[in-house]
PDB file of N, CA and C in Angstrom:
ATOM      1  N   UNK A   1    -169.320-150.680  -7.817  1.00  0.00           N
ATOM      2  CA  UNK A   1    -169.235-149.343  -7.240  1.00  0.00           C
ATOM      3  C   UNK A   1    -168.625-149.432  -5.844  1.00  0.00           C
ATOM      4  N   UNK A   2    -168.081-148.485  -5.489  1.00  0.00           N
ATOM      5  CA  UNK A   2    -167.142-148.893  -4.065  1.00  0.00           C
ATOM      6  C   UNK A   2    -167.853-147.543  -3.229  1.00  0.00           C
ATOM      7  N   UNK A   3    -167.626-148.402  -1.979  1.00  0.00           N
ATOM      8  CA  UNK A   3    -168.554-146.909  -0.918  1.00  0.00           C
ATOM      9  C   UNK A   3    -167.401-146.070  -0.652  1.00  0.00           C
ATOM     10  N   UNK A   4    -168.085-144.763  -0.345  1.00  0.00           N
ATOM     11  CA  UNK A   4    -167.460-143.827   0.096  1.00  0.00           C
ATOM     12  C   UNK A   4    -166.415-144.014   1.684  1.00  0.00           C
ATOM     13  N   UNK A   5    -164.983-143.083   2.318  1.00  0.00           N
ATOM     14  CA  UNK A   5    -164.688-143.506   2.578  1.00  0.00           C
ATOM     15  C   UNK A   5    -165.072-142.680   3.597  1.00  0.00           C
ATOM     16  N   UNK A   6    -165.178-143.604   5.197  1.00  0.00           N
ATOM     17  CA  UNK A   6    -165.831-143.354   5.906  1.00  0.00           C
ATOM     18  C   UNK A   6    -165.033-142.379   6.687  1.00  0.00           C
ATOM     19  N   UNK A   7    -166.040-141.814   7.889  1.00  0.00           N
ATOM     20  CA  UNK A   7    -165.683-140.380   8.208  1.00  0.00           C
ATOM     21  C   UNK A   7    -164.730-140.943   9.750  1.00  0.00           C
ATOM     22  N   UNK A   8    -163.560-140.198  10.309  1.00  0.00           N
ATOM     23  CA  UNK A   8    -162.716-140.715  11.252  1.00  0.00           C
ATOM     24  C   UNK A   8    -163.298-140.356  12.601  1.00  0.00           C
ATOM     25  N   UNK A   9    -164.544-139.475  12.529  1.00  0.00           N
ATOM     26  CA  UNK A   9    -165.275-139.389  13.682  1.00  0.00           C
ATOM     27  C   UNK A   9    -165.554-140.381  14.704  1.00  0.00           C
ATOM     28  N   UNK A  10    -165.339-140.306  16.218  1.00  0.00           N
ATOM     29  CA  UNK A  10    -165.471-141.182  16.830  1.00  0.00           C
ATOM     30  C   UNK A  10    -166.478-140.350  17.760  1.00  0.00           C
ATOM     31  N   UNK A  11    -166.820-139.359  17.687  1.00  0.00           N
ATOM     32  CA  UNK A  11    -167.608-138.627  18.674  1.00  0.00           C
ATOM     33  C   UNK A  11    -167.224-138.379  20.531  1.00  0.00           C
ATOM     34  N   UNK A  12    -165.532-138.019  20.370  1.00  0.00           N
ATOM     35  CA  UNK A  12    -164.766-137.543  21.173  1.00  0.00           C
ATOM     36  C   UNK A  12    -164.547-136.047  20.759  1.00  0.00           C
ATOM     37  N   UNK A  13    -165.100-135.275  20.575  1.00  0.00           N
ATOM     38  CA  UNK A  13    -164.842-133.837  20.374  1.00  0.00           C
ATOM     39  C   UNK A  13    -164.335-132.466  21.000  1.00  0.00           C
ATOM     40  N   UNK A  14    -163.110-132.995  21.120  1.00  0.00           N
ATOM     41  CA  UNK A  14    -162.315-132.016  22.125  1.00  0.00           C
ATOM     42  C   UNK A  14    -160.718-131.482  21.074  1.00  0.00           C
ATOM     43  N   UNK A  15    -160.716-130.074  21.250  1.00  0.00           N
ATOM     44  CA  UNK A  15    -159.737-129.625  20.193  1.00  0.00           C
ATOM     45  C   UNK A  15    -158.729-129.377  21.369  1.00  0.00           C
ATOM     46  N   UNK A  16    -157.000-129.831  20.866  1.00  0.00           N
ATOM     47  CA  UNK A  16    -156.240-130.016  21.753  1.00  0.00           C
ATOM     48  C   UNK A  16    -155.223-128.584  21.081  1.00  0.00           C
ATOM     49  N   UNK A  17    -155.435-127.625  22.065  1.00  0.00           N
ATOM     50  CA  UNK A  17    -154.782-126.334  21.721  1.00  0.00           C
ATOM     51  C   UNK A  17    -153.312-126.298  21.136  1.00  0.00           C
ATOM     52  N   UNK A  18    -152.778-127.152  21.704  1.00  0.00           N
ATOM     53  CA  UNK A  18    -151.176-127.332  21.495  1.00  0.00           C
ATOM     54  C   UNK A  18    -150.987-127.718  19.792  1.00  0.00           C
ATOM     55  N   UNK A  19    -151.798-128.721  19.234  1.00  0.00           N
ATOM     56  CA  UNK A  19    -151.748-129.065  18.330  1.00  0.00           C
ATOM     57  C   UNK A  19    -153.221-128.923  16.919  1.00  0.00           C
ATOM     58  N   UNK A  20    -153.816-128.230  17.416  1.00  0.00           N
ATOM     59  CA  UNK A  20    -155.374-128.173  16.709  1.00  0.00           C
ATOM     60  C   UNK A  20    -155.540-129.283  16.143  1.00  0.00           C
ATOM     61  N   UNK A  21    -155.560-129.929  16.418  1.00  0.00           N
ATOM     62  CA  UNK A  21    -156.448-131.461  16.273  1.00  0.00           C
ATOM     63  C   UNK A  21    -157.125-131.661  17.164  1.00  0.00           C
ATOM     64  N   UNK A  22    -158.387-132.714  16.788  1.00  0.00           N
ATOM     65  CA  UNK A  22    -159.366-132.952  17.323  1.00  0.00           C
ATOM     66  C   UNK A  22    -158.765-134.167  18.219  1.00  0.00           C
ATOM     67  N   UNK A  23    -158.808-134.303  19.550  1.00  0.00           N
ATOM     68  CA  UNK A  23    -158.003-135.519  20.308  1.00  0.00           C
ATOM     69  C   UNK A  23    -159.028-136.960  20.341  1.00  0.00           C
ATOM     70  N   UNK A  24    -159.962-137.046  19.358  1.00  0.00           N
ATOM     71  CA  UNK A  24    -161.064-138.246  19.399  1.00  0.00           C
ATOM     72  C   UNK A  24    -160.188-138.670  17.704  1.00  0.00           C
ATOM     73  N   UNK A  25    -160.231-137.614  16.566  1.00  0.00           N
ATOM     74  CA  UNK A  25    -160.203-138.319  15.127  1.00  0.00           C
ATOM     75  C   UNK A  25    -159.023-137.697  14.895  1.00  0.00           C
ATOM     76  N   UNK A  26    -157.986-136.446  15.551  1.00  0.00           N
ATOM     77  CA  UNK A  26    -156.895-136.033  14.814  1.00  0.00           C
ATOM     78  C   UNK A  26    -156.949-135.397  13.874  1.00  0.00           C
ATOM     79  N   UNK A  27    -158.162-134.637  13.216  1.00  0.00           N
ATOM     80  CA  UNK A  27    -158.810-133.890  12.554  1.00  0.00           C
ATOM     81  C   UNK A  27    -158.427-132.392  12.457  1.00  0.00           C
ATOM     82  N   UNK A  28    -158.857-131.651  11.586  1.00  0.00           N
ATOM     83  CA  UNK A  28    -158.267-129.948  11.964  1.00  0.00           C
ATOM     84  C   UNK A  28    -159.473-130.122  12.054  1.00  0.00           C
ATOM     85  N   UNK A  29    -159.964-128.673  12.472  1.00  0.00           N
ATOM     86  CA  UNK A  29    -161.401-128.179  12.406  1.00  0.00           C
ATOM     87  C   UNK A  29    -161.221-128.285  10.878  1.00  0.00           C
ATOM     88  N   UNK A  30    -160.766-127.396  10.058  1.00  0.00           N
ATOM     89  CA  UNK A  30    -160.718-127.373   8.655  1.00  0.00           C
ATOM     90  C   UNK A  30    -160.956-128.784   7.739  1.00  0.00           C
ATOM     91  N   UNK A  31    -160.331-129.694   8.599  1.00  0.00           N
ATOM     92  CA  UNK A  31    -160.875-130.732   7.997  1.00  0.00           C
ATOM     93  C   UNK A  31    -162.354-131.344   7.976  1.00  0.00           C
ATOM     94  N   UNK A  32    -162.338-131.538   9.178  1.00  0.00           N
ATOM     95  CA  UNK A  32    -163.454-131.894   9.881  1.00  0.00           C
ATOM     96  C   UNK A  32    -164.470-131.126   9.124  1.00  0.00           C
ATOM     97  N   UNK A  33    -164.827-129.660   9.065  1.00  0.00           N
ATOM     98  CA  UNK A  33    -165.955-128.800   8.262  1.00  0.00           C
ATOM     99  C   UNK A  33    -165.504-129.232   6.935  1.00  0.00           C
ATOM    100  N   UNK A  34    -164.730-128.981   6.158  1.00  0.00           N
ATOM    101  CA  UNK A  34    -164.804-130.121   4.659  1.00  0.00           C
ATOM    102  C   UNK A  34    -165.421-131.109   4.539  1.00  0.00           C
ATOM    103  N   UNK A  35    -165.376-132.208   5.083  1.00  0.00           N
ATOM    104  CA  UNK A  35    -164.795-133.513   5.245  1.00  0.00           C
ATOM    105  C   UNK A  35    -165.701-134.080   4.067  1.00  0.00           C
ATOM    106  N   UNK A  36    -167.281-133.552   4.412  1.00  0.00           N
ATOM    107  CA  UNK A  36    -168.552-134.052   3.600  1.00  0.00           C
ATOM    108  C   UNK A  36    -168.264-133.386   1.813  1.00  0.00           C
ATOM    109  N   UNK A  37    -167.492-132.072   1.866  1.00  0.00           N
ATOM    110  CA  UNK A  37    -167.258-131.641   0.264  1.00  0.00           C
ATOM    111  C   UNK A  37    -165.922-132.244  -0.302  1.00  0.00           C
ATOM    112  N   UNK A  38    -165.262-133.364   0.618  1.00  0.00           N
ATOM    113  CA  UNK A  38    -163.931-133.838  -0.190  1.00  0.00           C
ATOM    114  C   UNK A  38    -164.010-134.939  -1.102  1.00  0.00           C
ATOM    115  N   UNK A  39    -163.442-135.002  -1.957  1.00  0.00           N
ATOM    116  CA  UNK A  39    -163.361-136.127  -3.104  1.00  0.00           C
ATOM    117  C   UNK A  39    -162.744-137.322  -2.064  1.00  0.00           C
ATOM    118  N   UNK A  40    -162.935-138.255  -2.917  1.00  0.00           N
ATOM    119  CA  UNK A  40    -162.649-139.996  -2.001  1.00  0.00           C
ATOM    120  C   UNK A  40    -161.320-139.788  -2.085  1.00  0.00           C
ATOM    121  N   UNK A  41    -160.225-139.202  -2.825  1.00  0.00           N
ATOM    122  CA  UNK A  41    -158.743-138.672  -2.813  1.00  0.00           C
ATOM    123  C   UNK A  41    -158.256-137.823  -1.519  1.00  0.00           C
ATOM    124  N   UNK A  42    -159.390-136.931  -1.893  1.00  0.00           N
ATOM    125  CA  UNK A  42    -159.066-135.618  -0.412  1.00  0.00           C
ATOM    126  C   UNK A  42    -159.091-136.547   0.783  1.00  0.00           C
ATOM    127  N   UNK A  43    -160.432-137.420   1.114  1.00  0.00           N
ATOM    128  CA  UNK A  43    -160.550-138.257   2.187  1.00  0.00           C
ATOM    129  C   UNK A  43    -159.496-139.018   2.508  1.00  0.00           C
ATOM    130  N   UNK A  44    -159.437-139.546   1.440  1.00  0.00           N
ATOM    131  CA  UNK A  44    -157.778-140.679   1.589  1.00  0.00           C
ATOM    132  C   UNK A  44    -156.737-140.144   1.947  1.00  0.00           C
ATOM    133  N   UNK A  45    -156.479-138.519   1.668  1.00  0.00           N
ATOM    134  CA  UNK A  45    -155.266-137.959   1.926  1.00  0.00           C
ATOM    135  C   UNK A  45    -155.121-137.351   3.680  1.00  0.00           C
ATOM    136  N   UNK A  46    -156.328-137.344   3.881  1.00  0.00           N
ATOM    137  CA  UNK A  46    -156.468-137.087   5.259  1.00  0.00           C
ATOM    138  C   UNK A  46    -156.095-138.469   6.507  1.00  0.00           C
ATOM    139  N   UNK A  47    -157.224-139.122   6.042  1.00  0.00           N
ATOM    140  CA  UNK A  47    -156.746-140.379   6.867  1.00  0.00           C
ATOM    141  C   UNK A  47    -155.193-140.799   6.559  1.00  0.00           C
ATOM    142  N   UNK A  48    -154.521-140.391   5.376  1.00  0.00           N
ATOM    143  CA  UNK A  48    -152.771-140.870   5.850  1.00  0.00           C
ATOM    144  C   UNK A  48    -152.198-139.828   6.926  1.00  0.00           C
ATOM    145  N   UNK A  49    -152.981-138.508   6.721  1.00  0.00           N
ATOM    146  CA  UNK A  49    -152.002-137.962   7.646  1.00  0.00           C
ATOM    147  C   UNK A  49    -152.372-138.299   9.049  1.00  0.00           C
ATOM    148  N   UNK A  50    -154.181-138.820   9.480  1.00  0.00           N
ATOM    149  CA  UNK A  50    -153.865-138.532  10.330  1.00  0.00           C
ATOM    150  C   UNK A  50    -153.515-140.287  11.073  1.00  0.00           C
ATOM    151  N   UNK A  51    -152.803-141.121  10.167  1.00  0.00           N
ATOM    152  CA  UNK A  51    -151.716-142.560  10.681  1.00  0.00           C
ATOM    153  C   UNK A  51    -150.709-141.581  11.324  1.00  0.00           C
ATOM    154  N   UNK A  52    -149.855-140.617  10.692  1.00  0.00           N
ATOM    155  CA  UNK A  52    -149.040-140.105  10.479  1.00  0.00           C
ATOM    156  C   UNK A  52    -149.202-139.100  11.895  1.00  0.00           C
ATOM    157  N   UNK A  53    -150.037-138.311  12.255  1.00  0.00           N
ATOM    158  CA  UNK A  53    -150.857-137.576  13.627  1.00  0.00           C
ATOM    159  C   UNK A  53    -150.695-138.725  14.714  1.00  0.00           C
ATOM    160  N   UNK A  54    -150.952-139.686  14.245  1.00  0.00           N
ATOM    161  CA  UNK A  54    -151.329-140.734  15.401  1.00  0.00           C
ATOM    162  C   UNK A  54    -150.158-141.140  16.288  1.00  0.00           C
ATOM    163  N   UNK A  55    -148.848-141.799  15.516  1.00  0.00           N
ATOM    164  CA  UNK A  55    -147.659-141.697  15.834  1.00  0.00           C
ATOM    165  C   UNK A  55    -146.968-140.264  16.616  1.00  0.00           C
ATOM    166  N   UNK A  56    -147.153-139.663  16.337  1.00  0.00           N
ATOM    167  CA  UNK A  56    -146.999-138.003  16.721  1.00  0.00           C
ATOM    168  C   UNK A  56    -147.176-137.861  17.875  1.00  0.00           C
ATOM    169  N   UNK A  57    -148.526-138.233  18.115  1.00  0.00           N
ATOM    170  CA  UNK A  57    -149.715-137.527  19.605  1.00  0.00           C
ATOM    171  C   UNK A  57    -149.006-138.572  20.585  1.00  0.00           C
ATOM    172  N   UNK A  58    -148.730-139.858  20.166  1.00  0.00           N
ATOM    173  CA  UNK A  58    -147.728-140.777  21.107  1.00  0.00           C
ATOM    174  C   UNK A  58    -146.364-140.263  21.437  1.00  0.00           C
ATOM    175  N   UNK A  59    -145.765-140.142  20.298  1.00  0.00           N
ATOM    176  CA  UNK A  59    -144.324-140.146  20.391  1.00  0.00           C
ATOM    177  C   UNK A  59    -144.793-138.646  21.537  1.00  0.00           C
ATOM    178  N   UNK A  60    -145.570-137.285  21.621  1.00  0.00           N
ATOM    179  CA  UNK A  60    -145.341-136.353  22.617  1.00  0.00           C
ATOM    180  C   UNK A  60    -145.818-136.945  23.911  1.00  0.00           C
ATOM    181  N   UNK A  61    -145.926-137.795  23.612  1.00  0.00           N
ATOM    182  CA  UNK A  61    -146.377-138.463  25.026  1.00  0.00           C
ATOM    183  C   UNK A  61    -147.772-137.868  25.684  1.00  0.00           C
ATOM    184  N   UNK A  62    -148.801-137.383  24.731  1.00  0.00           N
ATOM    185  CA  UNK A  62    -149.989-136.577  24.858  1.00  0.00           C
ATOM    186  C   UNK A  62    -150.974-138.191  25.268  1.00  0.00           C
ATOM    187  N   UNK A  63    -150.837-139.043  25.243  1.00  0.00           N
ATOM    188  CA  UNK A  63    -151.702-140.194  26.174  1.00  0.00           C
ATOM    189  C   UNK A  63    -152.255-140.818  24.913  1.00  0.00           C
ATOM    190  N   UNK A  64    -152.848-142.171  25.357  1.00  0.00           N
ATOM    191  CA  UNK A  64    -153.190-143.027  24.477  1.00  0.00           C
ATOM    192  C   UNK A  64    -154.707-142.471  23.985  1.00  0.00           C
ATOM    193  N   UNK A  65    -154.999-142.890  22.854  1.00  0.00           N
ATOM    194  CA  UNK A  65    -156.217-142.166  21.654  1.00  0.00           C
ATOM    195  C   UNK A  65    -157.272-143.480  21.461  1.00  0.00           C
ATOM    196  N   UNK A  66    -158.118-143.195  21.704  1.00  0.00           N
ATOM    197  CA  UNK A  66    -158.975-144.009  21.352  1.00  0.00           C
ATOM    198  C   UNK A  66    -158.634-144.919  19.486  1.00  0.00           C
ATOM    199  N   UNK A  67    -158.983-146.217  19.884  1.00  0.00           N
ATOM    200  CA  UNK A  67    -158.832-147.203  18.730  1.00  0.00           C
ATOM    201  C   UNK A  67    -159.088-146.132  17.285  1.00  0.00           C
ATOM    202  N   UNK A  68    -157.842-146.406  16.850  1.00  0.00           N
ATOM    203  CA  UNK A  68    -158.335-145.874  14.771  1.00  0.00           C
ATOM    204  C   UNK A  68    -159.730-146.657  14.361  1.00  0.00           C
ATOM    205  N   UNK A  69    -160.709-145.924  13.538  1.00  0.00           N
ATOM    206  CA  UNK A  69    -161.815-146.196  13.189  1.00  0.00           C
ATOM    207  C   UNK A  69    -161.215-147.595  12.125  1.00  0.00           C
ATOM    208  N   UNK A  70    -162.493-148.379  11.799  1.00  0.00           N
ATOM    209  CA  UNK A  70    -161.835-149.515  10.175  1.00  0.00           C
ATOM    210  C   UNK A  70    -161.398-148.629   9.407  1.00  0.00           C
ATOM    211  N   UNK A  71    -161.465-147.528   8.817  1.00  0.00           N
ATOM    212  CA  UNK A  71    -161.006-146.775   7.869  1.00  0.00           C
ATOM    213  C   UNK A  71    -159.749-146.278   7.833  1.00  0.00           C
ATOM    214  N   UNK A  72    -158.930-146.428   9.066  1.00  0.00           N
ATOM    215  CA  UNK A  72    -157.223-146.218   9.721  1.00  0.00           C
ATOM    216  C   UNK A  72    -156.873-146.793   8.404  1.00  0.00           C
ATOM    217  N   UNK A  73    -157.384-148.201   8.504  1.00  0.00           N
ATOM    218  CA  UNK A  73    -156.314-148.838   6.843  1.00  0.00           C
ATOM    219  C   UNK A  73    -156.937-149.075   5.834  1.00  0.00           C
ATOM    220  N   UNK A  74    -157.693-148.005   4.932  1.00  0.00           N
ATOM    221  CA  UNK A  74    -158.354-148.393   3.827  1.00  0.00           C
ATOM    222  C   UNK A  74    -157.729-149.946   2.872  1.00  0.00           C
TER     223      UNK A  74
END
């Protein structure tokens, strides 16, 4: 049986207006309130985007993000 995949929460909870993501996990709110009703697919599909967010929040030059949780690379 394989565990569930873990949540990208780092308990930095600040929503960055410019981009509605959460600037601790890169999260929507929308995600974030799901997160506990998503299938291990939905989860997985989130954590690619937010590799994909992560590159982003750099390339705007919005400042360095606290370390990706182990779950960055399932």
């Amino acid at each position: 049986m394989t565990s569930p995949l873990a949540s990208p929460c780092i308990n930095v909870c600040r929503m960055d207006e410019a981009t509605g993501w959460c600037e601790g996990c890169l999260r929507t709110l929308d995600e974030i309130a799901l997160w506990s009703r998503l299938s291990d697919a939905g989860k997985q599909s989130v954590w690619d985007q937010l590799a994909r967010r992560r590159v982003l929040w750099l390339q705007q030059g919005r400042g360095p993000l606290p370390a990706p949780a182990a779950a960055d690379a399932p």
